[in-house]
PDB file of N, CA and C in Angstrom:
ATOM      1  N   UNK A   1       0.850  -1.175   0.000  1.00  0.00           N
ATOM      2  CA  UNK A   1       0.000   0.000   0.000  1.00  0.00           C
ATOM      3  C   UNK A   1       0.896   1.238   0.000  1.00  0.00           C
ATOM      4  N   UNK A   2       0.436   2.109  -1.217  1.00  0.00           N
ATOM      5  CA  UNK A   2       1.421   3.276  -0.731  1.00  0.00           C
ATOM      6  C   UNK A   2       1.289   4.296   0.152  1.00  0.00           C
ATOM      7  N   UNK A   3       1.766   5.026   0.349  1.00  0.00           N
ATOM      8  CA  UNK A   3       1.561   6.002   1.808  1.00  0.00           C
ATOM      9  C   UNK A   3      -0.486   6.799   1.905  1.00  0.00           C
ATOM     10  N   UNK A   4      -0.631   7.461   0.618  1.00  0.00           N
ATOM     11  CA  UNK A   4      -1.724   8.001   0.713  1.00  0.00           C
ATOM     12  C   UNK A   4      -2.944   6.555   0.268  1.00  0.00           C
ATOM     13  N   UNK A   5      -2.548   5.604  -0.157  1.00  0.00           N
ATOM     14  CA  UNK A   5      -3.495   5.020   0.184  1.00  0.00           C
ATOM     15  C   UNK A   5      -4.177   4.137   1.114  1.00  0.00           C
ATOM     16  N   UNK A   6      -5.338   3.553   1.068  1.00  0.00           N
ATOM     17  CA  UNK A   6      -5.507   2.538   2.571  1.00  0.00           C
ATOM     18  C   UNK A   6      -6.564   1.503   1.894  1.00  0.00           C
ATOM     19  N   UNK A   7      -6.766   0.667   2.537  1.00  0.00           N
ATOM     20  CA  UNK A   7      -8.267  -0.301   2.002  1.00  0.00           C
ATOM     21  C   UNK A   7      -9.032  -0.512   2.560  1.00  0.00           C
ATOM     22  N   UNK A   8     -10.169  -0.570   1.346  1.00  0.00           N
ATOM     23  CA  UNK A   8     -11.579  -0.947   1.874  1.00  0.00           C
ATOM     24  C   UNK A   8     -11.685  -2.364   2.121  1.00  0.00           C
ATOM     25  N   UNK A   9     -12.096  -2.846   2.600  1.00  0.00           N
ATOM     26  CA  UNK A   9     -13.107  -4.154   2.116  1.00  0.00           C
ATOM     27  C   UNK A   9     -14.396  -4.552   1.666  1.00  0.00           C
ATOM     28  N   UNK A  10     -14.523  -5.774   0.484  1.00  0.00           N
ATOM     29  CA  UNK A  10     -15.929  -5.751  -0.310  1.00  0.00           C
ATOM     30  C   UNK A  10     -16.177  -7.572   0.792  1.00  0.00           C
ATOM     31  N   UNK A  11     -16.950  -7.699   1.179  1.00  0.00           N
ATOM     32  CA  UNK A  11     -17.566  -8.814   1.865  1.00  0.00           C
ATOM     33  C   UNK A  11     -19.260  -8.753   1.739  1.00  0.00           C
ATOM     34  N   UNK A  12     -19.589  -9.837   1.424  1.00  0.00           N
ATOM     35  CA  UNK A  12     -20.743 -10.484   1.459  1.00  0.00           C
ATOM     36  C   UNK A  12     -22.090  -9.201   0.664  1.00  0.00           C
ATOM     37  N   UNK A  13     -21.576  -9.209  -0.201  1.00  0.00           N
ATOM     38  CA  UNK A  13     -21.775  -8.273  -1.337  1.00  0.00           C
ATOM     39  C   UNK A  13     -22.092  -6.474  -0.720  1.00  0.00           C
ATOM     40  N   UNK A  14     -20.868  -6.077   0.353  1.00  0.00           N
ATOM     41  CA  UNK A  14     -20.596  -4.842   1.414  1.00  0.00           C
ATOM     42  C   UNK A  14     -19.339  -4.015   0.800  1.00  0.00           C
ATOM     43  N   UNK A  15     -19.594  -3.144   0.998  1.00  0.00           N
ATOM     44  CA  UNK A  15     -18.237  -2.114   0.766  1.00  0.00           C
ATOM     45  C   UNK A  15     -17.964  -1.467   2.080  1.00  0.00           C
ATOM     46  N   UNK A  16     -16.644  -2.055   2.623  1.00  0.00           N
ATOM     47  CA  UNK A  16     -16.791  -1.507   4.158  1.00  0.00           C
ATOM     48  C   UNK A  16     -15.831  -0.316   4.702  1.00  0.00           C
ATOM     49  N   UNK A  17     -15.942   0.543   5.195  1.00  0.00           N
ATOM     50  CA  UNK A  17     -14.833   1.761   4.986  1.00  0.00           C
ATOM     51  C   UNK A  17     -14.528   1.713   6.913  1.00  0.00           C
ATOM     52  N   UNK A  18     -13.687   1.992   7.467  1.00  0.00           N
ATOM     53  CA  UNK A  18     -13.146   2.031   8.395  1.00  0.00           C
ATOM     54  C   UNK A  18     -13.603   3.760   8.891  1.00  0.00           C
ATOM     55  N   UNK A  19     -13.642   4.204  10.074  1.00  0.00           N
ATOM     56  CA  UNK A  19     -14.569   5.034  10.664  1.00  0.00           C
ATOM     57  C   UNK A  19     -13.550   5.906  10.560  1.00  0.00           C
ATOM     58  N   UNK A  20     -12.095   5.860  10.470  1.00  0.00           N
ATOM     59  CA  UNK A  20     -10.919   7.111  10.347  1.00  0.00           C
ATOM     60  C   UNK A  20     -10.889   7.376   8.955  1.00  0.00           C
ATOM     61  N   UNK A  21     -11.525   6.248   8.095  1.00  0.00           N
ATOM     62  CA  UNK A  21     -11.425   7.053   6.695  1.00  0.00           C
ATOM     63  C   UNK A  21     -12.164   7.863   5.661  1.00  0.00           C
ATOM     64  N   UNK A  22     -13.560   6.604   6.644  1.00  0.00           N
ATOM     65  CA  UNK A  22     -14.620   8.003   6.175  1.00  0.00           C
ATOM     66  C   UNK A  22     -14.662   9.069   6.944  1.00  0.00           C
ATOM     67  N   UNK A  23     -14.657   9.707   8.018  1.00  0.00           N
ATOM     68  CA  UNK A  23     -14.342  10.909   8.510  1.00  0.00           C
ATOM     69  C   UNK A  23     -13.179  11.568   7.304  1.00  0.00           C
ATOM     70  N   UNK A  24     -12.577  11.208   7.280  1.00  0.00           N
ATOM     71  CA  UNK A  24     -11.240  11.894   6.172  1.00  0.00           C
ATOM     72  C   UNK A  24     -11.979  12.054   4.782  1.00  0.00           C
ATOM     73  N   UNK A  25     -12.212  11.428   4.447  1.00  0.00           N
ATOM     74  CA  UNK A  25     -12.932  11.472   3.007  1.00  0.00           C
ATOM     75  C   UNK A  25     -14.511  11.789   2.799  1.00  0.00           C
ATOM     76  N   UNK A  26     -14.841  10.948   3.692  1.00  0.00           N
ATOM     77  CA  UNK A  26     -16.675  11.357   3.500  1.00  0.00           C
ATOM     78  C   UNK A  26     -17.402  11.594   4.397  1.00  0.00           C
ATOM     79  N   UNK A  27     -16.888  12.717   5.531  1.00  0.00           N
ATOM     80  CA  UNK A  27     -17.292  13.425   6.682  1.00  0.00           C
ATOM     81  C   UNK A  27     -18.727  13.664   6.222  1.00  0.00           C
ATOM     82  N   UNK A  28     -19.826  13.323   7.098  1.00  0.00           N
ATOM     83  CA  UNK A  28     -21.071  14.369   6.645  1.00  0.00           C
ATOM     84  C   UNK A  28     -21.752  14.020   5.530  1.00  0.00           C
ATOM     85  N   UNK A  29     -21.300  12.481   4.779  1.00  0.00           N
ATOM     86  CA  UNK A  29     -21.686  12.279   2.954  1.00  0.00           C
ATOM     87  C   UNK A  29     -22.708  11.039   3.779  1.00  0.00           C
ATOM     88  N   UNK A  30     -24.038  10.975   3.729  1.00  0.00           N
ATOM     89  CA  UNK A  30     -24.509   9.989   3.616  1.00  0.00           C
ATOM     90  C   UNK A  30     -24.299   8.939   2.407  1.00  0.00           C
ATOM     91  N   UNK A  31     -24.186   8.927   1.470  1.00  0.00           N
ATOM     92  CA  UNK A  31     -24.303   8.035   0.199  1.00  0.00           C
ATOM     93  C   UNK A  31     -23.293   7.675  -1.169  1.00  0.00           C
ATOM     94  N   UNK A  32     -22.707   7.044  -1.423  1.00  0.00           N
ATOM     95  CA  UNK A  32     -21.945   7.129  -2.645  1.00  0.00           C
ATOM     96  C   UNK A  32     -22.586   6.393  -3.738  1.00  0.00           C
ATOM     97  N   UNK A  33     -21.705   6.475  -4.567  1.00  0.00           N
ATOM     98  CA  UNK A  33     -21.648   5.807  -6.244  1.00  0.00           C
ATOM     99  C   UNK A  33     -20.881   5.234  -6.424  1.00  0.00           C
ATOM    100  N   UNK A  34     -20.828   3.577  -6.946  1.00  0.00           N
ATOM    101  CA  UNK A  34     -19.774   2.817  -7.193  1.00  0.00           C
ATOM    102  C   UNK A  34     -20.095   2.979  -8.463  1.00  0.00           C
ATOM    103  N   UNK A  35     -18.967   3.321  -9.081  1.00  0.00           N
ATOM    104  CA  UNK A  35     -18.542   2.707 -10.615  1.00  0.00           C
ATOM    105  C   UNK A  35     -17.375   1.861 -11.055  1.00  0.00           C
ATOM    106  N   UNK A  36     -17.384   0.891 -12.191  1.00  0.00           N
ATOM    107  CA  UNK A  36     -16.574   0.228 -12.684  1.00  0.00           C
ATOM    108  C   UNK A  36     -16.274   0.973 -13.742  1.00  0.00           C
ATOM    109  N   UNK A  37     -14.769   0.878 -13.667  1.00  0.00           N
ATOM    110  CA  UNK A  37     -14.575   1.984 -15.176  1.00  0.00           C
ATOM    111  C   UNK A  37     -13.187   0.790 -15.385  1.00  0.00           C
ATOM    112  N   UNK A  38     -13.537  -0.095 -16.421  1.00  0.00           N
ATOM    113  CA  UNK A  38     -12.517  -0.862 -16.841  1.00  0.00           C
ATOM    114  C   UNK A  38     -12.036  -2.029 -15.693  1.00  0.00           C
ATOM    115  N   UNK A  39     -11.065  -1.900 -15.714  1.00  0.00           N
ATOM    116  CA  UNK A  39     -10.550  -2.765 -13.931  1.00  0.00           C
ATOM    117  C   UNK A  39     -10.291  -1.431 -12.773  1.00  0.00           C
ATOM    118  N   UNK A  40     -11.086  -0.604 -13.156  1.00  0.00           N
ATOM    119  CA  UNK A  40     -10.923   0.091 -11.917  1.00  0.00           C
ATOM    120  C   UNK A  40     -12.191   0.329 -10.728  1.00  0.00           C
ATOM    121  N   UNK A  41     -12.128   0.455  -9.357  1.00  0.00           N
ATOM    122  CA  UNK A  41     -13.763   0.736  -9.249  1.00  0.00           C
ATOM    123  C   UNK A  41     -13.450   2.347  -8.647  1.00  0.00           C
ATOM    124  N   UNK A  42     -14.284   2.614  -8.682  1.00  0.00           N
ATOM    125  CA  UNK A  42     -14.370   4.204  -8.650  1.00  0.00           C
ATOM    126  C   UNK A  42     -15.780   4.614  -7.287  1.00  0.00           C
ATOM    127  N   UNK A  43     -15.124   5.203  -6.105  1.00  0.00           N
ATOM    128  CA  UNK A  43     -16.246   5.369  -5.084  1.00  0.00           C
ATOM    129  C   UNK A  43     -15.983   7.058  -4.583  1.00  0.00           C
ATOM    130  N   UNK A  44     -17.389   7.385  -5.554  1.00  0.00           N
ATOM    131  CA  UNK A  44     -17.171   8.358  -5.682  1.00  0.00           C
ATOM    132  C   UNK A  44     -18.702   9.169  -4.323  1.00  0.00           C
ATOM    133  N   UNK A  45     -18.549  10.411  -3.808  1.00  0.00           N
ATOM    134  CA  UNK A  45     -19.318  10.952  -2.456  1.00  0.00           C
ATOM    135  C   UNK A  45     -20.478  11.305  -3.524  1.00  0.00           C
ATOM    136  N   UNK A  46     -22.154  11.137  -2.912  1.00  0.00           N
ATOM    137  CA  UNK A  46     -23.295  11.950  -3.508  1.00  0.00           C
ATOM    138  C   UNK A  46     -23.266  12.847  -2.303  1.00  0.00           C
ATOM    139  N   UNK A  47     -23.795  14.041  -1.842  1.00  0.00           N
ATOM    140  CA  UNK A  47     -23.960  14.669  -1.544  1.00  0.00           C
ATOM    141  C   UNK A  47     -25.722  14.987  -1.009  1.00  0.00           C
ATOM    142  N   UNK A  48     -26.884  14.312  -2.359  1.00  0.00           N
ATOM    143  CA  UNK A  48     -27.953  14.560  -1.989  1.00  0.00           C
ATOM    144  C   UNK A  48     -28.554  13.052  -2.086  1.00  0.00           C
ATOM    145  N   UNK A  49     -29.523  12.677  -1.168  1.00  0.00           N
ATOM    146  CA  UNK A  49     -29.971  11.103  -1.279  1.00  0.00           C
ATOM    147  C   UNK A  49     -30.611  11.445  -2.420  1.00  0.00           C
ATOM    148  N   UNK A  50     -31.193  12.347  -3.540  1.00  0.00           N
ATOM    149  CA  UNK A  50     -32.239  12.569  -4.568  1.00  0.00           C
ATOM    150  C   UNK A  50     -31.219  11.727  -5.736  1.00  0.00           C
ATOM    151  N   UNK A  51     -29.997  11.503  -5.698  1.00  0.00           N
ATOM    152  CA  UNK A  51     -28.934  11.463  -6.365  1.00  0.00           C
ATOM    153  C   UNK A  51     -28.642  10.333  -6.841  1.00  0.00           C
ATOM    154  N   UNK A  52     -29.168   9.188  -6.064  1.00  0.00           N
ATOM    155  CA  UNK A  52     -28.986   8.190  -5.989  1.00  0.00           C
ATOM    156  C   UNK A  52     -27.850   7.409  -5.755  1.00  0.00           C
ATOM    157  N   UNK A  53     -27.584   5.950  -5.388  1.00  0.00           N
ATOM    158  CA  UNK A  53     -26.335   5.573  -5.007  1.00  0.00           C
ATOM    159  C   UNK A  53     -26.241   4.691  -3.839  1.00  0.00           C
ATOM    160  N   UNK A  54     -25.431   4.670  -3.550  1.00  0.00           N
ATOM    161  CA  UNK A  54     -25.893   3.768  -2.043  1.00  0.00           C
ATOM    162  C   UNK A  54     -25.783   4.087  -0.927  1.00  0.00           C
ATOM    163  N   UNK A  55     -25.762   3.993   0.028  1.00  0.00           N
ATOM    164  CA  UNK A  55     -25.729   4.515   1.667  1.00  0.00           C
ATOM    165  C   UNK A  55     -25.258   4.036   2.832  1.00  0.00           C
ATOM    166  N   UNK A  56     -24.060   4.504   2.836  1.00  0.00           N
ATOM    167  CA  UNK A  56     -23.439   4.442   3.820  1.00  0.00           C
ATOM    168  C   UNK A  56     -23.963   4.546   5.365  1.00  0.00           C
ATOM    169  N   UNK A  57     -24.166   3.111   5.561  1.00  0.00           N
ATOM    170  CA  UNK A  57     -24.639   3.261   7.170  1.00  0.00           C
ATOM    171  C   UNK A  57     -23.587   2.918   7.966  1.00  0.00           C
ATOM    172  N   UNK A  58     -23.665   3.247   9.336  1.00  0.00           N
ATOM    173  CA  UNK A  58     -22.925   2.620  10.496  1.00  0.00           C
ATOM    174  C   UNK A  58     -23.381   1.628  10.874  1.00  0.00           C
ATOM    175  N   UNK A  59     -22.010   0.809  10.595  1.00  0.00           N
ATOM    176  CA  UNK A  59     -22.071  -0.566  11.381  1.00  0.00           C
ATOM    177  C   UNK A  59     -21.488  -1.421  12.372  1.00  0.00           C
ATOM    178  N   UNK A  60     -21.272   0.120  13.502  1.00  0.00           N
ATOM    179  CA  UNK A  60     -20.738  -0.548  14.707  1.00  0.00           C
ATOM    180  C   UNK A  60     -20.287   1.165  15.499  1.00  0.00           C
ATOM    181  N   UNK A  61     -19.849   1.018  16.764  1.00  0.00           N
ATOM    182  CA  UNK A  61     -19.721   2.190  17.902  1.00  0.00           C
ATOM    183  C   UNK A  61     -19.185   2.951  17.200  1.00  0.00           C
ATOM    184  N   UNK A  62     -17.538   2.107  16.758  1.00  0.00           N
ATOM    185  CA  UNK A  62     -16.672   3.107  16.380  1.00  0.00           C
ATOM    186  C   UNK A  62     -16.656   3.882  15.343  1.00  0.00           C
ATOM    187  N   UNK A  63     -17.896   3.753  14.887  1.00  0.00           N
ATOM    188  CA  UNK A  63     -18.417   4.458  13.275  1.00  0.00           C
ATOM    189  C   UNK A  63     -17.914   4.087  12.111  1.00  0.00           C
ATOM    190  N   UNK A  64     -17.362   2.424  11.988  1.00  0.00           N
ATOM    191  CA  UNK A  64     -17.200   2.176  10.556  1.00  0.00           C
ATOM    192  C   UNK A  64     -18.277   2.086   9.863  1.00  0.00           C
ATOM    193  N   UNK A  65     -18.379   2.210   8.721  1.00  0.00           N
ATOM    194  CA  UNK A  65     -19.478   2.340   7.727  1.00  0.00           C
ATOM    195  C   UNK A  65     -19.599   1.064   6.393  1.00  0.00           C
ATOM    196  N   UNK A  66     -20.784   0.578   6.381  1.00  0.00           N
ATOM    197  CA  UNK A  66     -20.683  -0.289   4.747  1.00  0.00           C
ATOM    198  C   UNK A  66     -21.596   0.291   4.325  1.00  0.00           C
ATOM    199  N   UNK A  67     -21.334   0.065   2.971  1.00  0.00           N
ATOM    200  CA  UNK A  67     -22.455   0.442   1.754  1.00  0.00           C
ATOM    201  C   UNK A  67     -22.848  -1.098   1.320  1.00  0.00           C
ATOM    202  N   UNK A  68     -24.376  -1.534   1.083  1.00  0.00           N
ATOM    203  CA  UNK A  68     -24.421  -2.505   0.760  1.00  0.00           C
ATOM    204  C   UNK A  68     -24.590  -2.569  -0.955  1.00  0.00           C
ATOM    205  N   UNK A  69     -23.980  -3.051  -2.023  1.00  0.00           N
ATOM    206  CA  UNK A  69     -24.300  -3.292  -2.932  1.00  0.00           C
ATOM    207  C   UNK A  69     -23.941  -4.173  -4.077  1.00  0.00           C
ATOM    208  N   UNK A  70     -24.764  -5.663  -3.695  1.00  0.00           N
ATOM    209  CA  UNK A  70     -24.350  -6.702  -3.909  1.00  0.00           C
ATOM    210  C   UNK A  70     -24.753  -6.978  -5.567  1.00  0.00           C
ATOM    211  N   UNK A  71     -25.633  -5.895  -6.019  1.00  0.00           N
ATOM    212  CA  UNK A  71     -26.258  -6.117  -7.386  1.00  0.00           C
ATOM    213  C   UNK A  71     -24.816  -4.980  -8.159  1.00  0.00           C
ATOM    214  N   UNK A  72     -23.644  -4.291  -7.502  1.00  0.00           N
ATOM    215  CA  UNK A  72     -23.275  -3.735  -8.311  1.00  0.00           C
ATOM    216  C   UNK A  72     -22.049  -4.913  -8.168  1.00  0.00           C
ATOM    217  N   UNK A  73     -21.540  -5.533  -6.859  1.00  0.00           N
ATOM    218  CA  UNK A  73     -20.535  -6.272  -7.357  1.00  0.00           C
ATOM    219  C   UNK A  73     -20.761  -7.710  -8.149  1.00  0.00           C
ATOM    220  N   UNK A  74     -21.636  -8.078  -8.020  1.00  0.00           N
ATOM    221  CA  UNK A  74     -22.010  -9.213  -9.004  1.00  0.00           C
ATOM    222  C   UNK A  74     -21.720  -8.518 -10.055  1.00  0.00           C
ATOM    223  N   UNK A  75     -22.462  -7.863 -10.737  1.00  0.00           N
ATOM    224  CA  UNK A  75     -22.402  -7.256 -11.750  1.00  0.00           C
ATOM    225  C   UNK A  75     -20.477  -7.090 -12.256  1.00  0.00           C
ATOM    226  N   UNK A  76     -20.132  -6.735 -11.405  1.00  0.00           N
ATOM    227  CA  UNK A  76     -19.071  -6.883 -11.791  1.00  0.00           C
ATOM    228  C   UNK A  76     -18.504  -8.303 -11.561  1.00  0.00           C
ATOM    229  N   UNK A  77     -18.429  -9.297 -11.700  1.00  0.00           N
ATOM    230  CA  UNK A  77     -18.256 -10.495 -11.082  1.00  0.00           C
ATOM    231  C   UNK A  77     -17.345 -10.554  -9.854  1.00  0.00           C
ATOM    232  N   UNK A  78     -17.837 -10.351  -8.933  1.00  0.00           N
ATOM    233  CA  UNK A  78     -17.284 -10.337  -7.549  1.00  0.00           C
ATOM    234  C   UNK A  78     -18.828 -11.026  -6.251  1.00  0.00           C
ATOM    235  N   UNK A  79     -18.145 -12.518  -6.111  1.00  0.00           N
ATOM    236  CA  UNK A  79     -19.908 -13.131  -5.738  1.00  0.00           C
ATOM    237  C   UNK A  79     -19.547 -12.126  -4.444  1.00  0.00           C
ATOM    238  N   UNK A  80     -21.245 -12.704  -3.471  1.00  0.00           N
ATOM    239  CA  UNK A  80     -21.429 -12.353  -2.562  1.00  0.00           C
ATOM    240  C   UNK A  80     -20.711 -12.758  -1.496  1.00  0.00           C
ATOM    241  N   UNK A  81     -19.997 -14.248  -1.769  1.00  0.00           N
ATOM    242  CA  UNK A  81     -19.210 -14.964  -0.389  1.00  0.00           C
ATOM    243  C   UNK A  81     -17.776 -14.487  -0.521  1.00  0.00           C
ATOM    244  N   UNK A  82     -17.517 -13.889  -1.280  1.00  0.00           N
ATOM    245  CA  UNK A  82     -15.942 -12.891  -1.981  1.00  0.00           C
ATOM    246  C   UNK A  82     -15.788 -12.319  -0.378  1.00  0.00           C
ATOM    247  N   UNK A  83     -14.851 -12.111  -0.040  1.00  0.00           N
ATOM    248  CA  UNK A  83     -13.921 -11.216   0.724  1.00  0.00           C
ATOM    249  C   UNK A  83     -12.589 -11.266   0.667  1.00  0.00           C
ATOM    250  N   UNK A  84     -12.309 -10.121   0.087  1.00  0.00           N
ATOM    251  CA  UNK A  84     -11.104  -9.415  -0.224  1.00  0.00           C
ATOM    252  C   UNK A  84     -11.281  -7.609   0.081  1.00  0.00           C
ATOM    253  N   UNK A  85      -9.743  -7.388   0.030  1.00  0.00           N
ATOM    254  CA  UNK A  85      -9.404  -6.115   0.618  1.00  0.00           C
ATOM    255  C   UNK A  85      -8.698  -5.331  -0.828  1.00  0.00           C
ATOM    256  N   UNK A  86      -9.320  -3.832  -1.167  1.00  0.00           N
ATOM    257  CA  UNK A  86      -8.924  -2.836  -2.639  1.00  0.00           C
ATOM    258  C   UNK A  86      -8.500  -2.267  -1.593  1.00  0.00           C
ATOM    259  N   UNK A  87      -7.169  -1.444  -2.401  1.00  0.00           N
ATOM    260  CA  UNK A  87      -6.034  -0.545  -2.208  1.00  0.00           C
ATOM    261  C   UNK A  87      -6.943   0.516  -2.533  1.00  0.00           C
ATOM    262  N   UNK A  88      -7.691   1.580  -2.418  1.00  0.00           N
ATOM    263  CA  UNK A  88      -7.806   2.637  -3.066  1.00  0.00           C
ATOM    264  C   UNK A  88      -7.269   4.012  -2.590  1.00  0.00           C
ATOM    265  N   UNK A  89      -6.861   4.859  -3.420  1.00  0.00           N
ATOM    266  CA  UNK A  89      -6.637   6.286  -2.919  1.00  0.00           C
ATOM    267  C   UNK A  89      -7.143   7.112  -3.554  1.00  0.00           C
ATOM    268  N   UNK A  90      -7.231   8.839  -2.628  1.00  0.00           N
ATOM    269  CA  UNK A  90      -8.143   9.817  -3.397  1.00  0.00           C
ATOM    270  C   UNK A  90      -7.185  10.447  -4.577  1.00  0.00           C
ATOM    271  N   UNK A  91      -8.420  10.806  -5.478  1.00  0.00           N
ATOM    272  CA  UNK A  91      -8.275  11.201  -6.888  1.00  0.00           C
ATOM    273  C   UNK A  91      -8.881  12.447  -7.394  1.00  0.00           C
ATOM    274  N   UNK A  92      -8.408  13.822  -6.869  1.00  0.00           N
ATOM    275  CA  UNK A  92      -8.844  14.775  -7.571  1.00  0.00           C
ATOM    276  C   UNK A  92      -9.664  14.742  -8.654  1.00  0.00           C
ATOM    277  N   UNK A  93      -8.651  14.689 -10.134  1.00  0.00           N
ATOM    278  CA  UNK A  93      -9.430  14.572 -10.871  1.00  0.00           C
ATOM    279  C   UNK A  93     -11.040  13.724 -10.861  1.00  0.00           C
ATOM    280  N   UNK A  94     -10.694  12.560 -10.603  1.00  0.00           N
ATOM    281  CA  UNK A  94     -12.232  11.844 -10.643  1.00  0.00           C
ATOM    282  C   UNK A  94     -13.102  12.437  -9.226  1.00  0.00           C
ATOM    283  N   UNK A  95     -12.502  13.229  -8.556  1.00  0.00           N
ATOM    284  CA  UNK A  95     -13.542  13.781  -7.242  1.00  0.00           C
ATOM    285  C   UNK A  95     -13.707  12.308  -6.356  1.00  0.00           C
ATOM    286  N   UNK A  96     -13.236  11.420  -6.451  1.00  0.00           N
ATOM    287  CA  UNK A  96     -13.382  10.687  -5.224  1.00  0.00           C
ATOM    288  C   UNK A  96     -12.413   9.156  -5.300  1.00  0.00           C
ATOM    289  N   UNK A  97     -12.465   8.092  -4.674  1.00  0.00           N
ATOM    290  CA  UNK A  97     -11.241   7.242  -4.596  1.00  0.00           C
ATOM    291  C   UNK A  97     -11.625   6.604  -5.697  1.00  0.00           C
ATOM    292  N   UNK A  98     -10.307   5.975  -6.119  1.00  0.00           N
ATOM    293  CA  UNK A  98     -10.152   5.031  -6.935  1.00  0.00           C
ATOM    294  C   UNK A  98      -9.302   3.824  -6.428  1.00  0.00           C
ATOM    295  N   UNK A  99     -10.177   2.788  -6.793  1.00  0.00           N
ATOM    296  CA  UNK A  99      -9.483   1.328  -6.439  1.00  0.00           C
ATOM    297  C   UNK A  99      -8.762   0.813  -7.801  1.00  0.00           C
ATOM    298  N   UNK A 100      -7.455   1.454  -8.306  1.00  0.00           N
ATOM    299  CA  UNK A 100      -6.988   0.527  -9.620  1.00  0.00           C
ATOM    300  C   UNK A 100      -6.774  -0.831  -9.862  1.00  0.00           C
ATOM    301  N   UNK A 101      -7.075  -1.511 -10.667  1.00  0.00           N
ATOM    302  CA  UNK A 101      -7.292  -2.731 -10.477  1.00  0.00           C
ATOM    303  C   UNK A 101      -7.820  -3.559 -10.129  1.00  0.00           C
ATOM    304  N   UNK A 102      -8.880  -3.043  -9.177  1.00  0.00           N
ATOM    305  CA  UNK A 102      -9.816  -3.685  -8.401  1.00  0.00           C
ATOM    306  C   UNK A 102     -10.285  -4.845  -9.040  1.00  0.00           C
ATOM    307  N   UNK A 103     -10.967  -4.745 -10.268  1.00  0.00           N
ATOM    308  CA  UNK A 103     -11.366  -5.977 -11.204  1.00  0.00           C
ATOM    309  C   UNK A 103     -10.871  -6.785 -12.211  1.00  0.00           C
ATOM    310  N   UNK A 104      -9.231  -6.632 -11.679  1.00  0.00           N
ATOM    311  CA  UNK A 104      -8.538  -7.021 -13.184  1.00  0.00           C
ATOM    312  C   UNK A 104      -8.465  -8.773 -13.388  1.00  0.00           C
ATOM    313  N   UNK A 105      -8.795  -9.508 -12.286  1.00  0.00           N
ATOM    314  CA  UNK A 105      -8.501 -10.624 -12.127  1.00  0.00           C
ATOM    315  C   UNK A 105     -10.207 -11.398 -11.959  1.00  0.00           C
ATOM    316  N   UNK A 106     -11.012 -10.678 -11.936  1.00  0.00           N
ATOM    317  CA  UNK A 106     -12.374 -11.069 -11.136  1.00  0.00           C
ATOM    318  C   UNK A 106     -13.548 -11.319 -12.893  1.00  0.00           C
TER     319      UNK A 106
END
C-alpha cells in the first residue's frame, strides 16, 4: 500500500470503509456511487440522497461504515461470499477514490 493510500473491504456483497477514513474522506456524505470503469472501481461521495447511489450506514460504535451493494458487485463479477481487501486512494481529478485494479482478475 502506498503512503496516501488505505483499504476498503468488499464482503458479502458490502463495501466496508473504516470510521478514520470516512471521517477523512466522506465526513457528513450519507451516500456514494460505485462505478466500474474498466478494472478500476471508482467510489465516488453523492452529496444529496435525490442522487442516488448507495448509503453508507454505520455498522458498529466506532463508526465504521458499509455500503451494501451486492447487485453492483455481481455485476461486476465479484460473488457475494468474496472477501477481499482494494487498495484505493483519493483522486482529484475523478472527485473521489479510486481502487486501480480492483477488477482485473475477477
Amino acid at each position: 500500500m502506498n503512503a496516501d493510500g488505505f483499504m476498503v473491504r468488499v464482503s458479502r456483497g458490502g463495501l466496508h470503509v473504516s470510521a478514520e477514513d470516512y471521517e477523512r474522506y466522506f465526513d457528513g456524505i450519507s451516500g456514494i456511487v460505485l462505478i466500474r470503469r474498466d478494472s478500476d472501481l471508482l467510489i465516488l461521495p453523492v452529496r444529496l440522497a435525490q442522487a442516488g447511489g448507495y448509503i453508507l450506514k454505520r455498522k458498529n460504535l466506532a463508526g465504521d461504515r458499509v455500503a451494501h451493494a451486492p447487485d453492483f458487485f455481481r455485476a461486476s463479477g465479484i460473488a457475494d461470499e468474496s472477501d477481499r481487501e482494494i487498495e484505493v486512494t483519493w483522486d482529484n481529478t475523478q472527485g473521489g477514490l479510486v481502487g486501480r485494479g480492483a477488477f482485473f482478475a475477477y
